[in-house]
Protein backbone atom coordinates (compact mmCIF):
# COMPACT_ATOMS: atom_id res chain seq x y z
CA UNK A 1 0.00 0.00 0.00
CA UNK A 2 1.40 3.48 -1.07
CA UNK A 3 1.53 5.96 1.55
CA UNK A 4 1.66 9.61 1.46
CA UNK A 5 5.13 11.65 3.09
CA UNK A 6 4.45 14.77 4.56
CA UNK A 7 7.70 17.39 5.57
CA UNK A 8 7.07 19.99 8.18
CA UNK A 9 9.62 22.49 9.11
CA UNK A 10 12.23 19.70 9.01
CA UNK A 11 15.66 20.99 9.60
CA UNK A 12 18.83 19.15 9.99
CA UNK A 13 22.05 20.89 11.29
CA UNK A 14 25.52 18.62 11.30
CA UNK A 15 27.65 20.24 14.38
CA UNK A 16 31.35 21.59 13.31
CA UNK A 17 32.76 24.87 13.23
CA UNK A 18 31.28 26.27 11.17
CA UNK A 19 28.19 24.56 11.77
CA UNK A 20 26.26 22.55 8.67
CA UNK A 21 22.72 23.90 7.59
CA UNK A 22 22.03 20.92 5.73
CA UNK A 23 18.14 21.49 5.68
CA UNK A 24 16.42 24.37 6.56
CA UNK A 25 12.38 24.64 7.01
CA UNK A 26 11.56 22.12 4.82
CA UNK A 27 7.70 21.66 4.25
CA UNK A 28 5.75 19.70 1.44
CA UNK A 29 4.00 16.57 0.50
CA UNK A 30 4.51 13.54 -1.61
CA UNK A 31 1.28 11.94 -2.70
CA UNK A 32 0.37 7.84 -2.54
CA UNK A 33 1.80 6.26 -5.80
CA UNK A 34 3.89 9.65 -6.79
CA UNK A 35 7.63 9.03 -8.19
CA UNK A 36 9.38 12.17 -6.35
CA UNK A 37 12.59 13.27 -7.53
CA UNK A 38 14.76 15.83 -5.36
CA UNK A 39 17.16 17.05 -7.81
CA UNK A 40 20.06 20.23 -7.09
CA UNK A 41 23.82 20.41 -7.28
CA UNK A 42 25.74 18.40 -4.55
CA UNK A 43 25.66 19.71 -1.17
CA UNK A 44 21.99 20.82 -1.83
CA UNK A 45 20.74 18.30 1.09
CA UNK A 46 19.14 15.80 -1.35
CA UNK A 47 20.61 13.35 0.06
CA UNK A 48 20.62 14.57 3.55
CA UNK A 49 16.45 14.36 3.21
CA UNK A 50 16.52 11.08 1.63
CA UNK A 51 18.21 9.96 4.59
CA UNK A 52 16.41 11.71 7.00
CA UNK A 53 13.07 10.07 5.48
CA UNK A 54 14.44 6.83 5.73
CA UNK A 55 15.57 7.66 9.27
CA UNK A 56 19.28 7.59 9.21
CA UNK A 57 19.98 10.94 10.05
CA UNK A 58 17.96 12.24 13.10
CA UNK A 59 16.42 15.46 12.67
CA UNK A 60 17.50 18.85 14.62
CA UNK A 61 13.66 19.56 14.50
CA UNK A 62 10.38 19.39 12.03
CA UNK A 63 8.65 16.21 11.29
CA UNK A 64 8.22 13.41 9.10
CA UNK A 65 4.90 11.29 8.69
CA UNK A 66 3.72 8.69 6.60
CA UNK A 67 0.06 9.58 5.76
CA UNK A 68 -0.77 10.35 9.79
CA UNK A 69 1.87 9.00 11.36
CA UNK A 70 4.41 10.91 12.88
CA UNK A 71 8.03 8.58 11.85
CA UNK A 72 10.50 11.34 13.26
CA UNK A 73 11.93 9.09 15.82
CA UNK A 74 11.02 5.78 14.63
CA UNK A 75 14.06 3.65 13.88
CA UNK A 76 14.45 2.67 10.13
CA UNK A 77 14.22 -1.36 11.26
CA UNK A 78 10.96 -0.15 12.34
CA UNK A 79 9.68 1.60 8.69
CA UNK A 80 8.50 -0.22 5.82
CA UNK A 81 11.20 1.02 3.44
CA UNK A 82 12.61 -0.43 0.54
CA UNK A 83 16.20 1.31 -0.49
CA UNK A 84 18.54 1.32 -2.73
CA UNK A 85 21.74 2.81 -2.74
CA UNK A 86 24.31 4.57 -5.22
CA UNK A 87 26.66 1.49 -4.79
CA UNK A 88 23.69 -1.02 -4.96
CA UNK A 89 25.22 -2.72 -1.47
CA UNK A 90 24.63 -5.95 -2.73
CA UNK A 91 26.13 -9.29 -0.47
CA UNK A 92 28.96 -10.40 -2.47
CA UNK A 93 29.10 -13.72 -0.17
CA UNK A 94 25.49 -14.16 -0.89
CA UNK A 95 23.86 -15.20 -4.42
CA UNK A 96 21.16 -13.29 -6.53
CA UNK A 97 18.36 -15.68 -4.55
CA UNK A 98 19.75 -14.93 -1.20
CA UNK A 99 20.09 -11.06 -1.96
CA UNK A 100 16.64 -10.68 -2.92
CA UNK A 101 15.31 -13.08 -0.48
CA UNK A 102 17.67 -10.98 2.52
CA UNK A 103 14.89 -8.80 3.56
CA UNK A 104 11.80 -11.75 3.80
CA UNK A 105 14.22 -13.70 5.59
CA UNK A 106 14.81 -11.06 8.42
CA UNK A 107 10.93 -10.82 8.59
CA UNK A 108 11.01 -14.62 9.10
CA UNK A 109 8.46 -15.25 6.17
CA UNK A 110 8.15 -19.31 5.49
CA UNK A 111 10.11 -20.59 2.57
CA UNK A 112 7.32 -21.18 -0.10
CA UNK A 113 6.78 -17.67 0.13
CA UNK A 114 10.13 -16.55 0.04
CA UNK A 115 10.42 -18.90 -3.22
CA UNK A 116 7.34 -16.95 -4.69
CA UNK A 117 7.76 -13.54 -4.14
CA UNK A 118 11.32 -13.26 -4.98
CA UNK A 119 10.68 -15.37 -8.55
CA UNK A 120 7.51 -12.69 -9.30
CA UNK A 121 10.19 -9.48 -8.16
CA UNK A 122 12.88 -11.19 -10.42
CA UNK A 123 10.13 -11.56 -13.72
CA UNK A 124 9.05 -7.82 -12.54
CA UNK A 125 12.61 -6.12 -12.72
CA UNK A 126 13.44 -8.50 -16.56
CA UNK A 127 16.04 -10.55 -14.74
CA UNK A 128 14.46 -14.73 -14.24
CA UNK A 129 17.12 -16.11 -16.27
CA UNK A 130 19.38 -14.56 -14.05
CA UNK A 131 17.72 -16.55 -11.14
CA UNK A 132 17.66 -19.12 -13.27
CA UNK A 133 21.77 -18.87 -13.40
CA UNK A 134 22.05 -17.67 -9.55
CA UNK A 135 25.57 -16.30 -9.66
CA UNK A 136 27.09 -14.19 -7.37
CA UNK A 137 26.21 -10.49 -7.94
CA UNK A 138 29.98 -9.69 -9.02
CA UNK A 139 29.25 -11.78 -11.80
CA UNK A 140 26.28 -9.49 -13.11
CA UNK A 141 26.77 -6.05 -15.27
CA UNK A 142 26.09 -3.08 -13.76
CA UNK A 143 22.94 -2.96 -14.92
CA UNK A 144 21.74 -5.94 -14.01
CA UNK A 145 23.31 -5.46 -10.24
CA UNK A 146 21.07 -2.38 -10.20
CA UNK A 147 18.09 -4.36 -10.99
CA UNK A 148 18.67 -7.03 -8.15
CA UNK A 149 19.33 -4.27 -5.81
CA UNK A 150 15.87 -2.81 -7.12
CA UNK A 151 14.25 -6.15 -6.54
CA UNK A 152 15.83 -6.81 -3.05
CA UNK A 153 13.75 -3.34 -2.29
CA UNK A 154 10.91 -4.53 -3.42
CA UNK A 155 10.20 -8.06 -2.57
CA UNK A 156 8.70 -7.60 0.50
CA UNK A 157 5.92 -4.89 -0.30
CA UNK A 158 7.62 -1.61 1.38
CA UNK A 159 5.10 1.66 1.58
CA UNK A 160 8.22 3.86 0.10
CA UNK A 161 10.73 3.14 -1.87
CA UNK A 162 14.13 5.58 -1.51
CA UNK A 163 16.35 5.68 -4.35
CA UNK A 164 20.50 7.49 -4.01
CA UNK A 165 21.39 8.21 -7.06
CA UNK A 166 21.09 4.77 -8.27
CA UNK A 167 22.16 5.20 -11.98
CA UNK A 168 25.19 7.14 -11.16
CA UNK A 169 27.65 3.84 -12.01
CA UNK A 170 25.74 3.12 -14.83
CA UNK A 171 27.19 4.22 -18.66
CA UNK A 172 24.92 6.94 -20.69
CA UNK A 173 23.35 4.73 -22.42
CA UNK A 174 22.24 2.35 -19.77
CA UNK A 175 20.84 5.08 -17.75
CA UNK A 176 18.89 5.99 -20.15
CA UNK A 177 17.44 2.31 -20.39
CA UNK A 178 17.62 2.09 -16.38
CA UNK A 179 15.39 5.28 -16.19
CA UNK A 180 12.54 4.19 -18.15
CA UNK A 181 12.66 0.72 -16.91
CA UNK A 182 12.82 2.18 -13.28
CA UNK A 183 9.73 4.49 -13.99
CA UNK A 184 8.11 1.26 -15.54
CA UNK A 185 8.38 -0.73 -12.36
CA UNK A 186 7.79 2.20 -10.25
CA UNK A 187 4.33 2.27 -12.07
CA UNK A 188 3.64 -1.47 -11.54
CA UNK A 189 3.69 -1.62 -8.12
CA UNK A 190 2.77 1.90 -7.31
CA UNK A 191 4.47 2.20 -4.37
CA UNK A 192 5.52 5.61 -3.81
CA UNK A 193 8.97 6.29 -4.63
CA UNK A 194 11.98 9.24 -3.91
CA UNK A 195 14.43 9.17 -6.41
CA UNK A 196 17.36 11.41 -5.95
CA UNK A 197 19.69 12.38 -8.76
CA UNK A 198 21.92 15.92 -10.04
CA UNK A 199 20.99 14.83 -13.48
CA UNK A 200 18.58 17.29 -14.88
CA UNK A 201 17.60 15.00 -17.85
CA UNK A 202 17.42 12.05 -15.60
CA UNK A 203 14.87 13.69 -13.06
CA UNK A 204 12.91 15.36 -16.35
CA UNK A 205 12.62 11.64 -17.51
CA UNK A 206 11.53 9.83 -14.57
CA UNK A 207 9.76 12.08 -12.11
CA UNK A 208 5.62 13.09 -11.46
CA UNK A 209 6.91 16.02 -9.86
CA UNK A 210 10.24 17.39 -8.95
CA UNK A 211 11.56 19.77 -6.32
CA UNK A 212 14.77 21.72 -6.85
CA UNK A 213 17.12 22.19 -3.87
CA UNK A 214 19.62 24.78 -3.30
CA UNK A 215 21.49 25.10 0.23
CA UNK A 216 19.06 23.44 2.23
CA UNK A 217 16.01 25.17 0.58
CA UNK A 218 13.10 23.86 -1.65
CA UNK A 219 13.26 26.22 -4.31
CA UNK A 220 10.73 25.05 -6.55
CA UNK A 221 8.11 21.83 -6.70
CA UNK A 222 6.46 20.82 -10.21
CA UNK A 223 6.50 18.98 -12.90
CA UNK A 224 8.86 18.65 -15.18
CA UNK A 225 6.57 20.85 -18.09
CA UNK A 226 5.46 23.26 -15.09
CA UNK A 227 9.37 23.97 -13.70
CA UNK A 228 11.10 24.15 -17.15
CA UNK A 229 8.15 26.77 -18.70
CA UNK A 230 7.16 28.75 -15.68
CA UNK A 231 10.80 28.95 -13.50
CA UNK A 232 10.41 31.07 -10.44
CA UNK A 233 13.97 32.04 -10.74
CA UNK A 234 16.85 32.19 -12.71
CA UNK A 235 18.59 29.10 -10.69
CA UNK A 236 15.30 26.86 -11.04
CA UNK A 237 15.66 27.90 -14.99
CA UNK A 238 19.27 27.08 -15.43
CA UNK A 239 18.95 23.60 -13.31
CA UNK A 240 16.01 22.57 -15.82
CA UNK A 241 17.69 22.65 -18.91
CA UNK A 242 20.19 25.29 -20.16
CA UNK A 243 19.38 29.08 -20.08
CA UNK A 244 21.51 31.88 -21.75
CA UNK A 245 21.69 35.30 -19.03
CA UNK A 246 21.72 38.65 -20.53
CA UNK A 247 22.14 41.24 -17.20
CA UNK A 248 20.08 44.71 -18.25
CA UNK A 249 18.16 47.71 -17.00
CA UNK A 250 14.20 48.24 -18.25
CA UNK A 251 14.51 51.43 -19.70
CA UNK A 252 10.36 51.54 -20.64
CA UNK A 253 7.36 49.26 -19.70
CA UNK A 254 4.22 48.82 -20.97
CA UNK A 255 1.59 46.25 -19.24
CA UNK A 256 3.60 43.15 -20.60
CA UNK A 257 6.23 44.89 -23.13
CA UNK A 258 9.78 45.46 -21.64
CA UNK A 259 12.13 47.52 -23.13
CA UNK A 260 15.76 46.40 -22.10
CA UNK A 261 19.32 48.07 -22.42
CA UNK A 262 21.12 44.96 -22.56
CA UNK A 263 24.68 44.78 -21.06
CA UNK A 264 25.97 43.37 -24.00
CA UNK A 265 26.76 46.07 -26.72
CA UNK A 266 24.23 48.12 -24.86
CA UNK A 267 21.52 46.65 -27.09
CA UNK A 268 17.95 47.71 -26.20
CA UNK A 269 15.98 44.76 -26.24
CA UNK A 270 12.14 45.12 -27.16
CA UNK A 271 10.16 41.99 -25.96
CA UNK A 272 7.47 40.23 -23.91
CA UNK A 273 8.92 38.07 -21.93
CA UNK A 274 7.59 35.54 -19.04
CA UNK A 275 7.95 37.43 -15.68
CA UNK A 276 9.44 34.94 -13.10
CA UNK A 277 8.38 35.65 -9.62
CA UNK A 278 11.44 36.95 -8.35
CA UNK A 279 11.09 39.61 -10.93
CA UNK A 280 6.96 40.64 -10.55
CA UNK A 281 7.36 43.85 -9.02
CA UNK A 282 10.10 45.14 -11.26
CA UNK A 283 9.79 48.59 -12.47
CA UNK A 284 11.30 51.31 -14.94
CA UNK A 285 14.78 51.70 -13.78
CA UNK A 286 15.67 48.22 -12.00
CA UNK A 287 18.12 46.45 -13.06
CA UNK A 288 17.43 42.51 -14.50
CA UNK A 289 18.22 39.44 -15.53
CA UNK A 290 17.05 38.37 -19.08
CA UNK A 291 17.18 34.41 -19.82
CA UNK A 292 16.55 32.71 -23.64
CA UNK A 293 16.74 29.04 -24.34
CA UNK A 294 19.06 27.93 -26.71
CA UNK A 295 16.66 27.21 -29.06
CA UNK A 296 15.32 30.62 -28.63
CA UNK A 297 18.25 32.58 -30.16
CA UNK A 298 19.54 32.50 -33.45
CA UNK A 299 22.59 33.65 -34.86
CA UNK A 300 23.59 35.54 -38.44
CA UNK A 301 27.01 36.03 -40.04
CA UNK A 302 28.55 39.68 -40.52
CA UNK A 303 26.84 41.82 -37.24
CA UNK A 304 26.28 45.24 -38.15
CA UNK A 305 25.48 48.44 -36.18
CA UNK A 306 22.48 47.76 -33.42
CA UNK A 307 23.65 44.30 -33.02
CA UNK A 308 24.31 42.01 -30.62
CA UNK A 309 27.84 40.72 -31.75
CA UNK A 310 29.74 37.73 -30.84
CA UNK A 311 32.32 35.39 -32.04
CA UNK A 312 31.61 31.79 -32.76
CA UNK A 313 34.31 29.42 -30.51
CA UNK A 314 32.61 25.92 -30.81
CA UNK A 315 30.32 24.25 -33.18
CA UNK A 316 28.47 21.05 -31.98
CA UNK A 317 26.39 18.76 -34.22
CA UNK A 318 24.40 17.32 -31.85
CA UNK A 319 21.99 15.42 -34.39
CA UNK A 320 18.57 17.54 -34.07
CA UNK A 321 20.42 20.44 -33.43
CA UNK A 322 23.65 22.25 -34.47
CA UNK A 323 24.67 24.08 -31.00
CA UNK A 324 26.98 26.91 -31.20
CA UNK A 325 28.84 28.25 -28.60
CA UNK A 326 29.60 32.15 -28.80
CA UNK A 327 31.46 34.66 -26.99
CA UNK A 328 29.66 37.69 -26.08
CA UNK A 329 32.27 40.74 -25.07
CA UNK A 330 30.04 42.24 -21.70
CA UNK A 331 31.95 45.10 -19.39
CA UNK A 332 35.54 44.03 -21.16
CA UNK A 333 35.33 40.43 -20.59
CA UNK A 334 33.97 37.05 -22.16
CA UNK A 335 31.19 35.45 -21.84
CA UNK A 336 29.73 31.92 -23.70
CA UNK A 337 26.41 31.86 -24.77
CA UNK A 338 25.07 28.38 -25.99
CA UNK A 339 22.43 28.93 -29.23
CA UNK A 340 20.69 25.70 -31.10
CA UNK A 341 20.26 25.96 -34.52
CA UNK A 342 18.11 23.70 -36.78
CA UNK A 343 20.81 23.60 -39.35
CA UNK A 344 24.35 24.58 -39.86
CA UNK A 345 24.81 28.25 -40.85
CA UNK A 346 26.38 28.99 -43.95
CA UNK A 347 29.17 30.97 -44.58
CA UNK A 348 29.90 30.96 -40.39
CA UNK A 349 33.15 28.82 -39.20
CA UNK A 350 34.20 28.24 -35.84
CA UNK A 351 35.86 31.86 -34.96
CA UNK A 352 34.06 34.07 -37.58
CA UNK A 353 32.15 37.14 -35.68
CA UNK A 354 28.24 36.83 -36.00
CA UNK A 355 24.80 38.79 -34.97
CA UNK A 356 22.92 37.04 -32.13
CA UNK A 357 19.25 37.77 -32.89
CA UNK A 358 16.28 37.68 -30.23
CA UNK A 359 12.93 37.14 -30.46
CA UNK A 360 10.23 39.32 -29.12
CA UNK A 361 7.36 36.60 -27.98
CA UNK A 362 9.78 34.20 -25.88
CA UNK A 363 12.15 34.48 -23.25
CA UNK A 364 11.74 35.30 -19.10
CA UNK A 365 12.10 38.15 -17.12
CA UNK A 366 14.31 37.82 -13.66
CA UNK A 367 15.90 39.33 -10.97
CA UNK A 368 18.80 40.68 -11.43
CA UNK A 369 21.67 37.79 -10.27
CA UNK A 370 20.73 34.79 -8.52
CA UNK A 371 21.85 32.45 -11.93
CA UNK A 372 24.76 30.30 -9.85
């Protein structure tokens, strides 16, 4: 049975000197069945939550519950968890049976059942011929180690399951197959699931809903769709994807219309962007942050008065897209912009100057800094 996780004021400080604010006021919910991911740059406190869900780290205050029970300083023997770690911590001494089977065994379950449930959690995760086999698990791929450590998790019907990074040992190419076979056996059982990962696409790919962590904050909770369109600040919108940052002053506004002088070759930018909230109250005067896609720029060869010039350092065929990386001169010193183009350019090499054009129906609006 899926169960609901509900955050309140949780905080979690490690003692040192300097002290650790490793979480600070964290509130939300995860609903029954949801696949969570909690997804920020390392040292956001991910994994310090993860852990604190699971109970291995005691909070410094705040709660935990699991629909209406209050877990905060129940021991994690005592939770019905199911977790898997970045390392898989699979029994080497043990075969695949007897690491899937661990966790019934400990709850003293009778053998026909262990038999059972472990052969329908080894069909579920694509591995019976492995079972069949029974080999130690440093005979297995990495892969296919994940998958047993996935089905040890499983096998005896946990209310959450708490994934660490999971896929981090895995090539690109197997994560990308791990992902969506994870997200199809997170739907099967529909138990409800935290899956914690720095990988942007990964968490796009696999989550319901995703929260975005910075120093021990929740800066943002969506989905996917919801966080990359509709950012509510220029760290959420460079963590979800990649965003190009043009620092400028509005010099007019009307209703949605912003004029902006644009650092950049003091280029006056005429546009209507979408206003994150960190920017909502900005006004004639103030200075901001502008953000375009990649695929919302385009560039030209031979930049002319009124432009935006830069000069063209890398050129990336990336299959759908050609991505060019250009140099923008801003207050005497460098900076790369990243542009995707549907096609190569003619006439414009790696180091020839060009015109970066903008277009006046896309792009945000936010404060000005806050993009590390």
């Amino acid at each position: 049975m899926s169960s609901r996780i509900r955050y309140q004021s949780v905080e979690k400080i490690f003692p040192g000197d300097p002290p650790v604010h490793a979480l600070k006021k964290v509130s939300f919910t995860i609903e029954p069945g949801e696949l969570f991911c909690l997804l920020g740059p390392s040292g956001c406190g991910k994994t310090t939550l993860l852990r604190c869900t699971a109970g291995l780290e005691t909070l410094s205050s705040g709660s935990i519950f699991y629909d209406d029970e209050d877990v905060t300083n129940i021991p994690p023997f005592r939770r019905n968890i199911g977790m898997v770690f970045q390392s898989y911590a699979l029994y080497p001494h043990m075969n695949v049976f007897e690491n899937v089977a661990y966790g019934l065994r400990v709850r003293k379950v009778d053998q026909a059942t262990v038999k059972r449930k472990v052969e329908e959690i080894m069909e579920l995760v694509g591995l019976p011929d492995v079972l069949k086999r029974n080999p130690s698990p440093t005979a297995l791929s990495g892969g296919q180690q994940q998958r047993v450590a996935v089905a040890r998790a499983l096998v005896y019907d946990p209310q959450i399951l708490l994934l660490d990074e999971p896929l981090a040992n895995l090539d690109a190419k197997l994560r990308r197959h791990m992902r969506a076979e994870i997200r199809r056996i997170q739907k099967v059982t529909n138990i409800t699931t935290i899956f914690v990962t720095h990988d942007q696409e990964e968490a796009m790919a696999i989550g319901d809903r995703l929260a975005i962590m910075r120093d021990g904050i929740i800066e943002q909770i969506g989905s996917s769709d919801e966080i990359y369109h509709n950012p509510v600040n220029a760290f959420v919108s460079n963590f979800i994807g990649k965003m190009n940052f043009f620092p400028g002053q509005i010099v007019a506004k009307d209703g949605g219309q912003y004029q902006i002088k644009l650092d950049s070759g003091n280029y006056v930018l005429a546009f209507t962007p979408k206003v994150a909230a960190d920017a909502q109250g900005a006004k004639e005067g103030d200075r901001v942050t502008v953000g375009f896609r990649p695929e919302h720029l385009q560039i030209a060869p031979g930049p002319s008065e009124g432009q935006v010039r830069g000069r063209v350092r890398i050129i990336q065929h990336l299959g759908q897209v050609v991505r060019y990386e250009v140099a923008l001169e801003d207050g005497g010193r460098e900076r790369a912009i990243e542009v995707d183009m549907r096609l190569l350019v003619p006439g414009v090499l790696e180091g020839d100057e060009i015109a970066v054009q903008f277009p006046q129906d896309v792009g945000f609006l936010f404060a000005e800094g806050g993009e590390e």
